[in-house]
PDB file of N, CA and C in Angstrom:
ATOM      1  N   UNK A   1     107.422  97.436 132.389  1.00  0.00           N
ATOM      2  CA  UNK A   1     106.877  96.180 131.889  1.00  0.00           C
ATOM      3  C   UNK A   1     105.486  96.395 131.280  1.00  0.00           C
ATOM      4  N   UNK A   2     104.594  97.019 131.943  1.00  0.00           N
ATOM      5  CA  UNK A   2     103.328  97.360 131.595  1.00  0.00           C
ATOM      6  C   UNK A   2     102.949  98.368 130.205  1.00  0.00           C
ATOM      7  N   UNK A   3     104.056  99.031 130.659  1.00  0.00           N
ATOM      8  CA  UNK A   3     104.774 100.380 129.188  1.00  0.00           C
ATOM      9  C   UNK A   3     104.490  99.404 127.963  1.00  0.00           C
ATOM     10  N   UNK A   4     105.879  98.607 127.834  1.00  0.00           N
ATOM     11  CA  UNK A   4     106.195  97.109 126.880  1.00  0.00           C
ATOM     12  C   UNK A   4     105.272  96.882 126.367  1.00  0.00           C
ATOM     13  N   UNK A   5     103.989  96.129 127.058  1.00  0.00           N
ATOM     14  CA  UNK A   5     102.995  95.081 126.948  1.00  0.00           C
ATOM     15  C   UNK A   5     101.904  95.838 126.098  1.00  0.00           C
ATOM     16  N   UNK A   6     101.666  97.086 126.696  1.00  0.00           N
ATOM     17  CA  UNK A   6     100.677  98.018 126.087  1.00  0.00           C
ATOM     18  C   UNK A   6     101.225  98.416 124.709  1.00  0.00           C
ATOM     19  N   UNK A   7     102.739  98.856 124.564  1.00  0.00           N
ATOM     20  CA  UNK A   7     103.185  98.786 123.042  1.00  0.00           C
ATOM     21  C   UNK A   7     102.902  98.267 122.233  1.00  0.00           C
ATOM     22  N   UNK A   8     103.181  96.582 122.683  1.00  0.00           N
ATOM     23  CA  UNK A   8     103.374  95.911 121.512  1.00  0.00           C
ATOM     24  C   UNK A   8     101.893  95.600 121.739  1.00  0.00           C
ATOM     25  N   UNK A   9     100.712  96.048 122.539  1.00  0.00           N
ATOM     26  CA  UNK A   9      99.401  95.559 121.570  1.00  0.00           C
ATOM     27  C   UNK A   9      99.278  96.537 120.854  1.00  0.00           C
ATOM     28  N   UNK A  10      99.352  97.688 120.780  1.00  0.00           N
ATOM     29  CA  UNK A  10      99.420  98.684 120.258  1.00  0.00           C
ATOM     30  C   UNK A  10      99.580  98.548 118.856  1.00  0.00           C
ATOM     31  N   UNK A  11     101.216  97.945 118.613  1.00  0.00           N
ATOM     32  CA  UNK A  11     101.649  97.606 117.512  1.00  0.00           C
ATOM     33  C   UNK A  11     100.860  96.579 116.894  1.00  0.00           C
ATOM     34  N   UNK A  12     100.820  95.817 117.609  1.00  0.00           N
ATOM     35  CA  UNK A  12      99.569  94.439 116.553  1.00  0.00           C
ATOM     36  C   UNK A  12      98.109  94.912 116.309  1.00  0.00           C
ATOM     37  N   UNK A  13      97.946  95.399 116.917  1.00  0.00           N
ATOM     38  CA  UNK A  13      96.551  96.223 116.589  1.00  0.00           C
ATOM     39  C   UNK A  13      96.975  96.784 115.269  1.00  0.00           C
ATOM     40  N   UNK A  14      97.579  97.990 115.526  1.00  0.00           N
ATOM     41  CA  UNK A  14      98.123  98.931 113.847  1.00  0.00           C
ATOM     42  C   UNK A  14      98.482  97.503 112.864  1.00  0.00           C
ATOM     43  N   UNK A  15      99.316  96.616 112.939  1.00  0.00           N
ATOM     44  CA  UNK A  15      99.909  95.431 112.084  1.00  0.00           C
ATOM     45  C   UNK A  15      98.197  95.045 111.626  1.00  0.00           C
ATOM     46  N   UNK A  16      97.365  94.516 112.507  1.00  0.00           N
ATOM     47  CA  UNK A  16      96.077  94.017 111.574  1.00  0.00           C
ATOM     48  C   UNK A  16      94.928  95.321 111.321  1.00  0.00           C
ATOM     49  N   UNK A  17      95.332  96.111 111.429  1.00  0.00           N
ATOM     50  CA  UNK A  17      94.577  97.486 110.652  1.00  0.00           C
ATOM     51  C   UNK A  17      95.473  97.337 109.166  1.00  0.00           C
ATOM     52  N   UNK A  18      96.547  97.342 109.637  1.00  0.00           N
ATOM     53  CA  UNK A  18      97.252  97.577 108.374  1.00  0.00           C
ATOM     54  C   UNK A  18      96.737  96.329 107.014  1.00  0.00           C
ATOM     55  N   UNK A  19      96.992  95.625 107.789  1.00  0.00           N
ATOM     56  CA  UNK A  19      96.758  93.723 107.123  1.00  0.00           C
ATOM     57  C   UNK A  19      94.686  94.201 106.536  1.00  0.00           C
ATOM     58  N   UNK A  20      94.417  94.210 107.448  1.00  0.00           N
ATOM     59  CA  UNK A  20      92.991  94.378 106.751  1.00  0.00           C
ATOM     60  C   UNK A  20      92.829  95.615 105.776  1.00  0.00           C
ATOM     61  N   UNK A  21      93.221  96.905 105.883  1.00  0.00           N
ATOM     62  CA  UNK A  21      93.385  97.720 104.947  1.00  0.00           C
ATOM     63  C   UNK A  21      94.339  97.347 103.369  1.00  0.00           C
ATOM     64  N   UNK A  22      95.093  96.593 103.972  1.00  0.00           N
ATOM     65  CA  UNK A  22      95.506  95.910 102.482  1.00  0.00           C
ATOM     66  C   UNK A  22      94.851  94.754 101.947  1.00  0.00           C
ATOM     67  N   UNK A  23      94.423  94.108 102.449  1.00  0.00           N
ATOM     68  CA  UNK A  23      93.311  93.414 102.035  1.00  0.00           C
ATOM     69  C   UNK A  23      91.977  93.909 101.420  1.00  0.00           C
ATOM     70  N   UNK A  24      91.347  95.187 101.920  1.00  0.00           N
ATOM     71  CA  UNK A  24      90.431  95.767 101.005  1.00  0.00           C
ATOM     72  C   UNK A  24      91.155  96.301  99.811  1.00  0.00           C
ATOM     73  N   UNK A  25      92.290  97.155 100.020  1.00  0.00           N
ATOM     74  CA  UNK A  25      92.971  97.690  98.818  1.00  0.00           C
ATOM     75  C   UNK A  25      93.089  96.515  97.558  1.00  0.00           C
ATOM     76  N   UNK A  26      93.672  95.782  97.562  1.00  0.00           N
ATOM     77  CA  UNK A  26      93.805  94.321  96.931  1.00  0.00           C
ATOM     78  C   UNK A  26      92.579  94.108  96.291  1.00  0.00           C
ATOM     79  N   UNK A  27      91.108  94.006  96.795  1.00  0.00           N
ATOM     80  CA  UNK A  27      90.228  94.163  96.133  1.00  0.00           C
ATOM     81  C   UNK A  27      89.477  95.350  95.547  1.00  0.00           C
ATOM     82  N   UNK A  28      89.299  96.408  95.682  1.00  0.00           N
ATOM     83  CA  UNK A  28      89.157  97.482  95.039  1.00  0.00           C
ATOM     84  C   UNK A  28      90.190  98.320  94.914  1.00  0.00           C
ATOM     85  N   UNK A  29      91.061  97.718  94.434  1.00  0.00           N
ATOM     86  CA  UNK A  29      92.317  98.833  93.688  1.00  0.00           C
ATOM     87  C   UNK A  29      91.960  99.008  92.397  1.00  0.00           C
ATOM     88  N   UNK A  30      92.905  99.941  92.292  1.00  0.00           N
ATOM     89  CA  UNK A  30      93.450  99.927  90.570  1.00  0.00           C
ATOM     90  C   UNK A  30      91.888 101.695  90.416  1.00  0.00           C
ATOM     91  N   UNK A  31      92.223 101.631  89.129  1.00  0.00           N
ATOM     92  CA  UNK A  31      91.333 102.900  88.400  1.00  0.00           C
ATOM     93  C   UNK A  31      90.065 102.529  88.301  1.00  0.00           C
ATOM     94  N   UNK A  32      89.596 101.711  88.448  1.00  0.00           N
ATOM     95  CA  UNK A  32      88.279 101.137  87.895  1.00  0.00           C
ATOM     96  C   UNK A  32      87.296 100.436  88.471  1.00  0.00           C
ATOM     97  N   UNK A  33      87.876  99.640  89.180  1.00  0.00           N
ATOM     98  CA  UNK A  33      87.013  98.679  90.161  1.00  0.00           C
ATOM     99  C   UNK A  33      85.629  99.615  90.885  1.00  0.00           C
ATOM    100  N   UNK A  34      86.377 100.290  91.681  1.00  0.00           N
ATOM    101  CA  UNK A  34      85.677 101.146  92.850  1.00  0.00           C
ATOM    102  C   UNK A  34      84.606 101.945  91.719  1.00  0.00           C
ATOM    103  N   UNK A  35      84.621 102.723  90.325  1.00  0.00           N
ATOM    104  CA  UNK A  35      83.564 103.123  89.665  1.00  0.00           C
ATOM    105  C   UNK A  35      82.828 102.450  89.546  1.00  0.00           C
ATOM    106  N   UNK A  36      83.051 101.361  89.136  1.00  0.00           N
ATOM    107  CA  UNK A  36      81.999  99.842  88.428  1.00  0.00           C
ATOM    108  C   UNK A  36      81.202 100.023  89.636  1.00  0.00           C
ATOM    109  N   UNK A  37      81.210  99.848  91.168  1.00  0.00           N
ATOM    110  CA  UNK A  37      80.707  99.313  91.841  1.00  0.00           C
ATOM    111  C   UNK A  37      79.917 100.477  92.036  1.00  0.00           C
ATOM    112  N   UNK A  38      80.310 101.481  91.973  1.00  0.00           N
ATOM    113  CA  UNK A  38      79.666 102.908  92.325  1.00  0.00           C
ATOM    114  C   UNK A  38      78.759 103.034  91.258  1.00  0.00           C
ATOM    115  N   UNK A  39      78.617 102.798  90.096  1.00  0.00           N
ATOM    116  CA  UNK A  39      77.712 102.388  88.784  1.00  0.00           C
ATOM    117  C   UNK A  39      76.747 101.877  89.408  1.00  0.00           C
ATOM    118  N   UNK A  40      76.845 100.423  89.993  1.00  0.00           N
ATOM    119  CA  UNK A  40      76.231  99.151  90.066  1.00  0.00           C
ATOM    120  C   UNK A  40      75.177  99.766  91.318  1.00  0.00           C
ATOM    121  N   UNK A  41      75.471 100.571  92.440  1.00  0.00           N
ATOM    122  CA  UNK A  41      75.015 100.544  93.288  1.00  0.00           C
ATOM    123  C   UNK A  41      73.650 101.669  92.953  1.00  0.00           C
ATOM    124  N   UNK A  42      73.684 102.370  91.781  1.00  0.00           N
ATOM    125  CA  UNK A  42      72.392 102.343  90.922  1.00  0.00           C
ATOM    126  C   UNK A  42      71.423 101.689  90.897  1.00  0.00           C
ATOM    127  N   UNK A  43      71.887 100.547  90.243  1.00  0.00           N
ATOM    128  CA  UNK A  43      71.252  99.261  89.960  1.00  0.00           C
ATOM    129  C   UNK A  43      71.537  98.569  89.184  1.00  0.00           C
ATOM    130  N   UNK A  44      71.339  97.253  88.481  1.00  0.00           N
ATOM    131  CA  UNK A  44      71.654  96.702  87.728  1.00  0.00           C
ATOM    132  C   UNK A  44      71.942  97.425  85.781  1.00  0.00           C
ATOM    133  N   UNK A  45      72.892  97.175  85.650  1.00  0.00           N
ATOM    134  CA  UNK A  45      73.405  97.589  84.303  1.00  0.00           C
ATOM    135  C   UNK A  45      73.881  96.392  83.489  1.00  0.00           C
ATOM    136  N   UNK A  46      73.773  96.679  81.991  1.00  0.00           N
ATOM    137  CA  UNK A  46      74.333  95.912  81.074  1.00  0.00           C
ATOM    138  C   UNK A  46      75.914  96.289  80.917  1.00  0.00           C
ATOM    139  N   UNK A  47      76.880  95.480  79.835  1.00  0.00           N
ATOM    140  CA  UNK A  47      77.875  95.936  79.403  1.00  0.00           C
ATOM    141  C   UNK A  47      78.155  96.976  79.429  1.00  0.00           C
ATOM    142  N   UNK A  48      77.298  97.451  78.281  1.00  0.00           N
ATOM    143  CA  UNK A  48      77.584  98.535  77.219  1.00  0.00           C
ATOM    144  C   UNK A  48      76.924  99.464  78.094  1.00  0.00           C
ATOM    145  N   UNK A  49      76.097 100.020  78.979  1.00  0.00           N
ATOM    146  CA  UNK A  49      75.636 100.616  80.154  1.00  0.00           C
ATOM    147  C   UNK A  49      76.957 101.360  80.700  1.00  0.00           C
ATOM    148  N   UNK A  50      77.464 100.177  81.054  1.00  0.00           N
ATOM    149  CA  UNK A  50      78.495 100.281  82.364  1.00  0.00           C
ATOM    150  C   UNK A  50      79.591 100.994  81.743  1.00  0.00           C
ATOM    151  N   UNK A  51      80.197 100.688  80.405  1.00  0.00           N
ATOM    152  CA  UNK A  51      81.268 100.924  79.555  1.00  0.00           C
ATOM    153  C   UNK A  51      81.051 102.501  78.935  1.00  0.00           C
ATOM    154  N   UNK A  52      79.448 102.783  79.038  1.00  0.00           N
ATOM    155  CA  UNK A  52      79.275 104.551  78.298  1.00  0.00           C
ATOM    156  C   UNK A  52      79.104 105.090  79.974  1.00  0.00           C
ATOM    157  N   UNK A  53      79.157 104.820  81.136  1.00  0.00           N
ATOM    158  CA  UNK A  53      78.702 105.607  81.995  1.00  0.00           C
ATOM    159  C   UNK A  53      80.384 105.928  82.529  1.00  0.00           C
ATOM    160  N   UNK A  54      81.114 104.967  82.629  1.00  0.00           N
ATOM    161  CA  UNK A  54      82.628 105.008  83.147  1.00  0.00           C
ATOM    162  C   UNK A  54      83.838 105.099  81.492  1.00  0.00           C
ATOM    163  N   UNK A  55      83.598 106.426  81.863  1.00  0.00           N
ATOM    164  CA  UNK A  55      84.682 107.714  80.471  1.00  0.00           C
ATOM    165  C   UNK A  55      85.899 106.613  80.573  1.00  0.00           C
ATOM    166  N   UNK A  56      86.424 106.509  79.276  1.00  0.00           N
ATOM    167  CA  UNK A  56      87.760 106.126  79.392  1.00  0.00           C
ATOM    168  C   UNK A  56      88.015 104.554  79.206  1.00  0.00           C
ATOM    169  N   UNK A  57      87.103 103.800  80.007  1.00  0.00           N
ATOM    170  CA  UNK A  57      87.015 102.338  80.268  1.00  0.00           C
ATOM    171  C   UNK A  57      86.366 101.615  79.220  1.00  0.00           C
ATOM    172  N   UNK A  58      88.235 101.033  78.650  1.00  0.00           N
ATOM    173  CA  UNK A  58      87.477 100.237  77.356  1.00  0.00           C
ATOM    174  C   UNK A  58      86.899  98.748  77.770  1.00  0.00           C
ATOM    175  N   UNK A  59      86.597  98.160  76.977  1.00  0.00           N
ATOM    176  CA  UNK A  59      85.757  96.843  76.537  1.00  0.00           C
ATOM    177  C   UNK A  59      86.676  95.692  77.608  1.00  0.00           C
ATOM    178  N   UNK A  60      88.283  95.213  76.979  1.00  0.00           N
ATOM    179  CA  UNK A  60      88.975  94.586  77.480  1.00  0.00           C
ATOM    180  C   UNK A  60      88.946  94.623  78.908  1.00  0.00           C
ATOM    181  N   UNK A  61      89.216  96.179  79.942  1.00  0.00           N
ATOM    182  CA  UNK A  61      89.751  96.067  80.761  1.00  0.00           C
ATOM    183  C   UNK A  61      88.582  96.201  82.018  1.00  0.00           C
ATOM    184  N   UNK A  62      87.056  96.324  81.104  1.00  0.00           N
ATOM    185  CA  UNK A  62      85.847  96.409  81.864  1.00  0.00           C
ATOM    186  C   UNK A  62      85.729  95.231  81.761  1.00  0.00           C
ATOM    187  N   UNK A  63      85.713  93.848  80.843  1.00  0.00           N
ATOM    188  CA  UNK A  63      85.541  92.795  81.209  1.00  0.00           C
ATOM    189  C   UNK A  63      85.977  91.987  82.598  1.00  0.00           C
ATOM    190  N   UNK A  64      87.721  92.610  82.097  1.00  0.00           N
ATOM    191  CA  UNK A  64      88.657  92.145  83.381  1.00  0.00           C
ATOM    192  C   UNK A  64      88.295  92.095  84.757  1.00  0.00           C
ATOM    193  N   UNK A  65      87.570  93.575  85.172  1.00  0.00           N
ATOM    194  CA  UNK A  65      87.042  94.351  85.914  1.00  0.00           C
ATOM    195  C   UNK A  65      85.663  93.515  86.545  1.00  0.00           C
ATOM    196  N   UNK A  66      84.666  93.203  85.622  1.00  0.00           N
ATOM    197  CA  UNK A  66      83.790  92.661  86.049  1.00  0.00           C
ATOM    198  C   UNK A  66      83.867  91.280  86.693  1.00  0.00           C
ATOM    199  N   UNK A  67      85.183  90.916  85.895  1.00  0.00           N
ATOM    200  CA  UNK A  67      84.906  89.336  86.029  1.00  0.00           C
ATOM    201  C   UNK A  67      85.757  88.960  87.571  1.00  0.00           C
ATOM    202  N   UNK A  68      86.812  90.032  88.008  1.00  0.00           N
ATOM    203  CA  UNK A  68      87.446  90.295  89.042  1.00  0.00           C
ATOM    204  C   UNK A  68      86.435  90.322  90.232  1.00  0.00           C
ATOM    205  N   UNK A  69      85.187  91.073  90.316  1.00  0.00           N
ATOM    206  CA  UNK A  69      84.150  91.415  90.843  1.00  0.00           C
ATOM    207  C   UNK A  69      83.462  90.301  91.304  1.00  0.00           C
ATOM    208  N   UNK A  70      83.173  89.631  90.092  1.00  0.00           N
ATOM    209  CA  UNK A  70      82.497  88.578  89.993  1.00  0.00           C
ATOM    210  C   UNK A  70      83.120  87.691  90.932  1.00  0.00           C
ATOM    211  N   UNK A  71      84.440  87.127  90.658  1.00  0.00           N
ATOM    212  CA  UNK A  71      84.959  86.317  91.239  1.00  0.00           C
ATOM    213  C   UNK A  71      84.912  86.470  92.897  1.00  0.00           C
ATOM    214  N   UNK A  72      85.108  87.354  93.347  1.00  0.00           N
ATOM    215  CA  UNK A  72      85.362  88.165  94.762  1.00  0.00           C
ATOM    216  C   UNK A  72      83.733  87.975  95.005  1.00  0.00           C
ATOM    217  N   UNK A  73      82.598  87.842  94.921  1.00  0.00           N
ATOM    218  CA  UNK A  73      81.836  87.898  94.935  1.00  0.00           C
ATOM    219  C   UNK A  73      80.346  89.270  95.167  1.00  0.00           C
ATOM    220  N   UNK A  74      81.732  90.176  94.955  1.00  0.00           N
ATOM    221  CA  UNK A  74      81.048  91.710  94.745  1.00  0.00           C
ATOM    222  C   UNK A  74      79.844  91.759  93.699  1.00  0.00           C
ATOM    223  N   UNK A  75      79.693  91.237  92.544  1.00  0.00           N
ATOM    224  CA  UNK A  75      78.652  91.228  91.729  1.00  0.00           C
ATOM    225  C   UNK A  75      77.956  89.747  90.911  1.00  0.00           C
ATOM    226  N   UNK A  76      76.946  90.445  90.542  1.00  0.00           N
ATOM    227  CA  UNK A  76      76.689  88.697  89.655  1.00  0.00           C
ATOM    228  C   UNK A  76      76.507  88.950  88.360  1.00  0.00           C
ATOM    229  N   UNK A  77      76.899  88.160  87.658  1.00  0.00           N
ATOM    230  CA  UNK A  77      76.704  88.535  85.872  1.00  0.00           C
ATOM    231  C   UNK A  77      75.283  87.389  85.550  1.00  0.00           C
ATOM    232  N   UNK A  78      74.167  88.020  84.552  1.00  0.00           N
ATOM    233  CA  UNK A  78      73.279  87.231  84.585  1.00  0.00           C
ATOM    234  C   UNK A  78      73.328  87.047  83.005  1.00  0.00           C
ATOM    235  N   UNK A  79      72.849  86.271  82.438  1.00  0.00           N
ATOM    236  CA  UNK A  79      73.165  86.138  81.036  1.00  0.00           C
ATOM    237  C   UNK A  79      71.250  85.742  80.386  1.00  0.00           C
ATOM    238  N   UNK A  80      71.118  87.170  80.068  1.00  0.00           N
ATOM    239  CA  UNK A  80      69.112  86.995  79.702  1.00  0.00           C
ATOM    240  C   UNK A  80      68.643  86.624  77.785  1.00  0.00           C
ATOM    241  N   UNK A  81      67.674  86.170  78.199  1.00  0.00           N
ATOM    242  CA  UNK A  81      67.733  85.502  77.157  1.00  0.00           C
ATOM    243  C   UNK A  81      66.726  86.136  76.120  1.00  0.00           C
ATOM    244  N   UNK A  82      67.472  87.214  75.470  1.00  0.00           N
ATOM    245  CA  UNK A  82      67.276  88.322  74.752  1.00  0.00           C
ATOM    246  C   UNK A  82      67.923  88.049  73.286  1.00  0.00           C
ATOM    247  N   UNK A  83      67.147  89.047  72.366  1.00  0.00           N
ATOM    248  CA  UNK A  83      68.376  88.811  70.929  1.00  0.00           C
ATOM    249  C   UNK A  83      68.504  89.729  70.368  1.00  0.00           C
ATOM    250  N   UNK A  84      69.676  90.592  70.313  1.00  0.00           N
ATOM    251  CA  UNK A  84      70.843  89.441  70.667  1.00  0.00           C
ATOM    252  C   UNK A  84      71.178  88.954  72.280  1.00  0.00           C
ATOM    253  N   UNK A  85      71.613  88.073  72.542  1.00  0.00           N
ATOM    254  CA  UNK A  85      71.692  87.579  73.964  1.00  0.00           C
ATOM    255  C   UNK A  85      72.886  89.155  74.891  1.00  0.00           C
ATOM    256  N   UNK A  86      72.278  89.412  75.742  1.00  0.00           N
ATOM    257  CA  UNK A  86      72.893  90.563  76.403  1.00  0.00           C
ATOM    258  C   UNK A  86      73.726  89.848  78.263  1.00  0.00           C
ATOM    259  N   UNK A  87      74.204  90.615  78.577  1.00  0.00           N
ATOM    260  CA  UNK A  87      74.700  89.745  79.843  1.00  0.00           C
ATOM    261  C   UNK A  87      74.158  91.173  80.649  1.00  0.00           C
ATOM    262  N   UNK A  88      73.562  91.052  82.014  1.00  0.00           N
ATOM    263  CA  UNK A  88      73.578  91.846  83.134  1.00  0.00           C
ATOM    264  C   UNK A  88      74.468  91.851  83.822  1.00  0.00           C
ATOM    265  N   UNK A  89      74.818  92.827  84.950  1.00  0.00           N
ATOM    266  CA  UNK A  89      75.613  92.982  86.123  1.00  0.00           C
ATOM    267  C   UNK A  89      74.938  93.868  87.081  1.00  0.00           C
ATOM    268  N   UNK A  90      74.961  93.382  88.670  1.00  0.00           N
ATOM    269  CA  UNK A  90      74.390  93.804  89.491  1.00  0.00           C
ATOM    270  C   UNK A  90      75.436  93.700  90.855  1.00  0.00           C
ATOM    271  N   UNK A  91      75.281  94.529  91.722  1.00  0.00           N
ATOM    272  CA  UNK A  91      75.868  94.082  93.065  1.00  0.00           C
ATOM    273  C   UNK A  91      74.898  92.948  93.799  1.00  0.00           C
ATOM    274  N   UNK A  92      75.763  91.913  94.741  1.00  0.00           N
ATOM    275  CA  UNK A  92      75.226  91.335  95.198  1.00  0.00           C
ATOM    276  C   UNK A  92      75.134  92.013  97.056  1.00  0.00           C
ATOM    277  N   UNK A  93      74.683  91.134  97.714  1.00  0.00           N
ATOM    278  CA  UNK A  93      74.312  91.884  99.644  1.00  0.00           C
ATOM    279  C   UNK A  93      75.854  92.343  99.546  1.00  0.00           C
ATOM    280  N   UNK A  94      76.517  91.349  99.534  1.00  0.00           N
ATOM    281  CA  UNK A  94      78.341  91.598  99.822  1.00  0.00           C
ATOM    282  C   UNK A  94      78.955  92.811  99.087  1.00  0.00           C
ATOM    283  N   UNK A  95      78.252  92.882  98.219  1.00  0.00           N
ATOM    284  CA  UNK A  95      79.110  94.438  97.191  1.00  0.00           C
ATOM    285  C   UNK A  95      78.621  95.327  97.316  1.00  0.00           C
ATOM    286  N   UNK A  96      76.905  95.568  98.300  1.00  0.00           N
ATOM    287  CA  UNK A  96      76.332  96.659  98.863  1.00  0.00           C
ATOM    288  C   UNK A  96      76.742  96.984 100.099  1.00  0.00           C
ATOM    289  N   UNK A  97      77.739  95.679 100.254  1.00  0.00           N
ATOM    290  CA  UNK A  97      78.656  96.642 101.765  1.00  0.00           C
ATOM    291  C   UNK A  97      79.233  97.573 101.675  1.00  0.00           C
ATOM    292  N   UNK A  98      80.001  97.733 100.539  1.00  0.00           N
ATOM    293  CA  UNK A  98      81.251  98.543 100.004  1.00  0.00           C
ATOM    294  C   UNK A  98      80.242 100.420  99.740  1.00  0.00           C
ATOM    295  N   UNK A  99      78.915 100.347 100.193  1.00  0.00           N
ATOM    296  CA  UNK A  99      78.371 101.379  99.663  1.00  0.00           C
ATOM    297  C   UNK A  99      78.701 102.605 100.887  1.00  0.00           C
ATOM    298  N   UNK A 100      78.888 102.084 102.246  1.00  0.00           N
ATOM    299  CA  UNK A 100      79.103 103.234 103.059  1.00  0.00           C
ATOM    300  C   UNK A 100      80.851 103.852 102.383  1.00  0.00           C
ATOM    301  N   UNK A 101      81.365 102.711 102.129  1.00  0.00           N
ATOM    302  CA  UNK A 101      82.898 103.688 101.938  1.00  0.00           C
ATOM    303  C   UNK A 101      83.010 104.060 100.788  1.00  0.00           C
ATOM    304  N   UNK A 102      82.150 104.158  99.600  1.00  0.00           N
ATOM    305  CA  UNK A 102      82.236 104.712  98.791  1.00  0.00           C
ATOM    306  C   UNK A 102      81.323 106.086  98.635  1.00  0.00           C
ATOM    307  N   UNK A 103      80.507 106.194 100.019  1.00  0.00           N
ATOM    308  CA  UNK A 103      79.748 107.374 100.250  1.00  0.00           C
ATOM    309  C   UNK A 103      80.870 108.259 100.616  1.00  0.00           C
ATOM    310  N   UNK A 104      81.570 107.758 101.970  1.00  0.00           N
ATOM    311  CA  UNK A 104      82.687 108.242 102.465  1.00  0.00           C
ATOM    312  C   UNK A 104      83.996 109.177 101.219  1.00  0.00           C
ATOM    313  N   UNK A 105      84.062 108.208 100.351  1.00  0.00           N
ATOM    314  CA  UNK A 105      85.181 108.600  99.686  1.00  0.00           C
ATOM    315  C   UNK A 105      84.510 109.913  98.586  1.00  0.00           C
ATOM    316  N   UNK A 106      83.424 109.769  98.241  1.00  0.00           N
ATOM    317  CA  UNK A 106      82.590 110.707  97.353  1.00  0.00           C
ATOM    318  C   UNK A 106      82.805 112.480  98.412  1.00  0.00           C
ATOM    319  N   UNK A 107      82.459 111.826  99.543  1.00  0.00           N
ATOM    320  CA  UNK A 107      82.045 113.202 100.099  1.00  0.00           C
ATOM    321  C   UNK A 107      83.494 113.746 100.716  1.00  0.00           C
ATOM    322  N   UNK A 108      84.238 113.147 100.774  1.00  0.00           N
ATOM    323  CA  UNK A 108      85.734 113.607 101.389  1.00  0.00           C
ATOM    324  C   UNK A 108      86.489 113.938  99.925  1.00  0.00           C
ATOM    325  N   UNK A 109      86.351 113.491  98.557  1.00  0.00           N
ATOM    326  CA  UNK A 109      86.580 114.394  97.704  1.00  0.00           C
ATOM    327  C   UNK A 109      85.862 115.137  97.286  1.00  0.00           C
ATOM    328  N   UNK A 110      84.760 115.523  97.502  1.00  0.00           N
ATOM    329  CA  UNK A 110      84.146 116.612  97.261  1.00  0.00           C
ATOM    330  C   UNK A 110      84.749 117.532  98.217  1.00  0.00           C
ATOM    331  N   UNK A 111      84.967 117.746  99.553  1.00  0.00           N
ATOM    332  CA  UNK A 111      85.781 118.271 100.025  1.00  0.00           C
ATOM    333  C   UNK A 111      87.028 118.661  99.983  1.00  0.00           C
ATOM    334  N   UNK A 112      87.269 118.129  99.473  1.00  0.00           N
ATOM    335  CA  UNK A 112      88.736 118.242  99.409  1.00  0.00           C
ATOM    336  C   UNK A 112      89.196 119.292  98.057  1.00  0.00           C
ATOM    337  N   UNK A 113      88.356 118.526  96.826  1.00  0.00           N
ATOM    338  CA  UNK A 113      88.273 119.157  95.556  1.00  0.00           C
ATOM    339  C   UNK A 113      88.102 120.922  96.010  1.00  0.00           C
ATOM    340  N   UNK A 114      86.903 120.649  97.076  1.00  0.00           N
ATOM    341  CA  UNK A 114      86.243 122.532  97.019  1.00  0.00           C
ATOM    342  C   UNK A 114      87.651 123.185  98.211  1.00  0.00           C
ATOM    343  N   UNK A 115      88.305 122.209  98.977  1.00  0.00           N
ATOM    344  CA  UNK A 115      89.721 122.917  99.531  1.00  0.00           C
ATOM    345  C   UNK A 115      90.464 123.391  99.019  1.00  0.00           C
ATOM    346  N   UNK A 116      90.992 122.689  97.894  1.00  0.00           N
ATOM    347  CA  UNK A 116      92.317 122.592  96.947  1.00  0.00           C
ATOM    348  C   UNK A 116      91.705 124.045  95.885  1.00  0.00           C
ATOM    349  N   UNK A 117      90.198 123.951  95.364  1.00  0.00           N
ATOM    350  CA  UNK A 117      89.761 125.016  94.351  1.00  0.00           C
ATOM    351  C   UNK A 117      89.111 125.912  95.090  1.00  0.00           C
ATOM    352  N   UNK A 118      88.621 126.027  95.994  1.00  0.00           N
ATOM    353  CA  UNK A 118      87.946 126.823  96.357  1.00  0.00           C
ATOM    354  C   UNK A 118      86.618 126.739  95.569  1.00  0.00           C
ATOM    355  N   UNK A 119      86.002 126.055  95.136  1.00  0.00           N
ATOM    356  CA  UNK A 119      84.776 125.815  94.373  1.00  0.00           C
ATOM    357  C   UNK A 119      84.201 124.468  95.046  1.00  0.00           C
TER     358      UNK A 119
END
């Protein structure tokens, strides 16, 4: 009986590891997200900043990207009153959380990279 009981917390434990790990995934998935933020945690960048520092990432799908961010409340877009008018992007407290696991993920592929190459 005691066996049982300890299982199935067992199991619900793993069920909301799982549930919360898909829940971060959901927000920093995909190819792009997780750079932007790794950009941002620099410091504040413009567009066109963000778009020459992350290879590959065109215009369309960095907008997408930001505005995804935005929404989630990972960053803030500031719109300065410059000319031509330019828009900023910055992390906000909430998107400088995301900075320990993106330390994490930097240094476990760097590892991994120098496993696989030996370099």
């Amino acid at each position: 009986m005691e066996k049982n009981r300890q299982l199935a917390d067992e199991q619900g434990d793993c069920s909301k590891i799982l549930f919360a790990i898909q829940d971060t995934l959901d927000l920093i998935s995909g190819k792009w997200k997780i750079k932007v933020v790794s950009v941002l945690l620099y410091g504040k960048k413009n567009f066109t900043d963000l778009q020459r520092q992350i290879d590959g990432l065109g215009a369309k799908m960095l907008s997408k990207e930001l505005q995804d961010l935005e929404i989630n409340g990972l960053i803030t877009r500031t719109v300065n009153a410059t000319k031509p008018i330019t828009v900023s992007y910055e992390l906000t407290d909430y998107g400088h959380t995301l900075e320990p696991i993106i330390k994490v993920l930097a240094e476990w592929g760097t590892e991994h990279r120098h496993k696989i190459t030996g370099r």
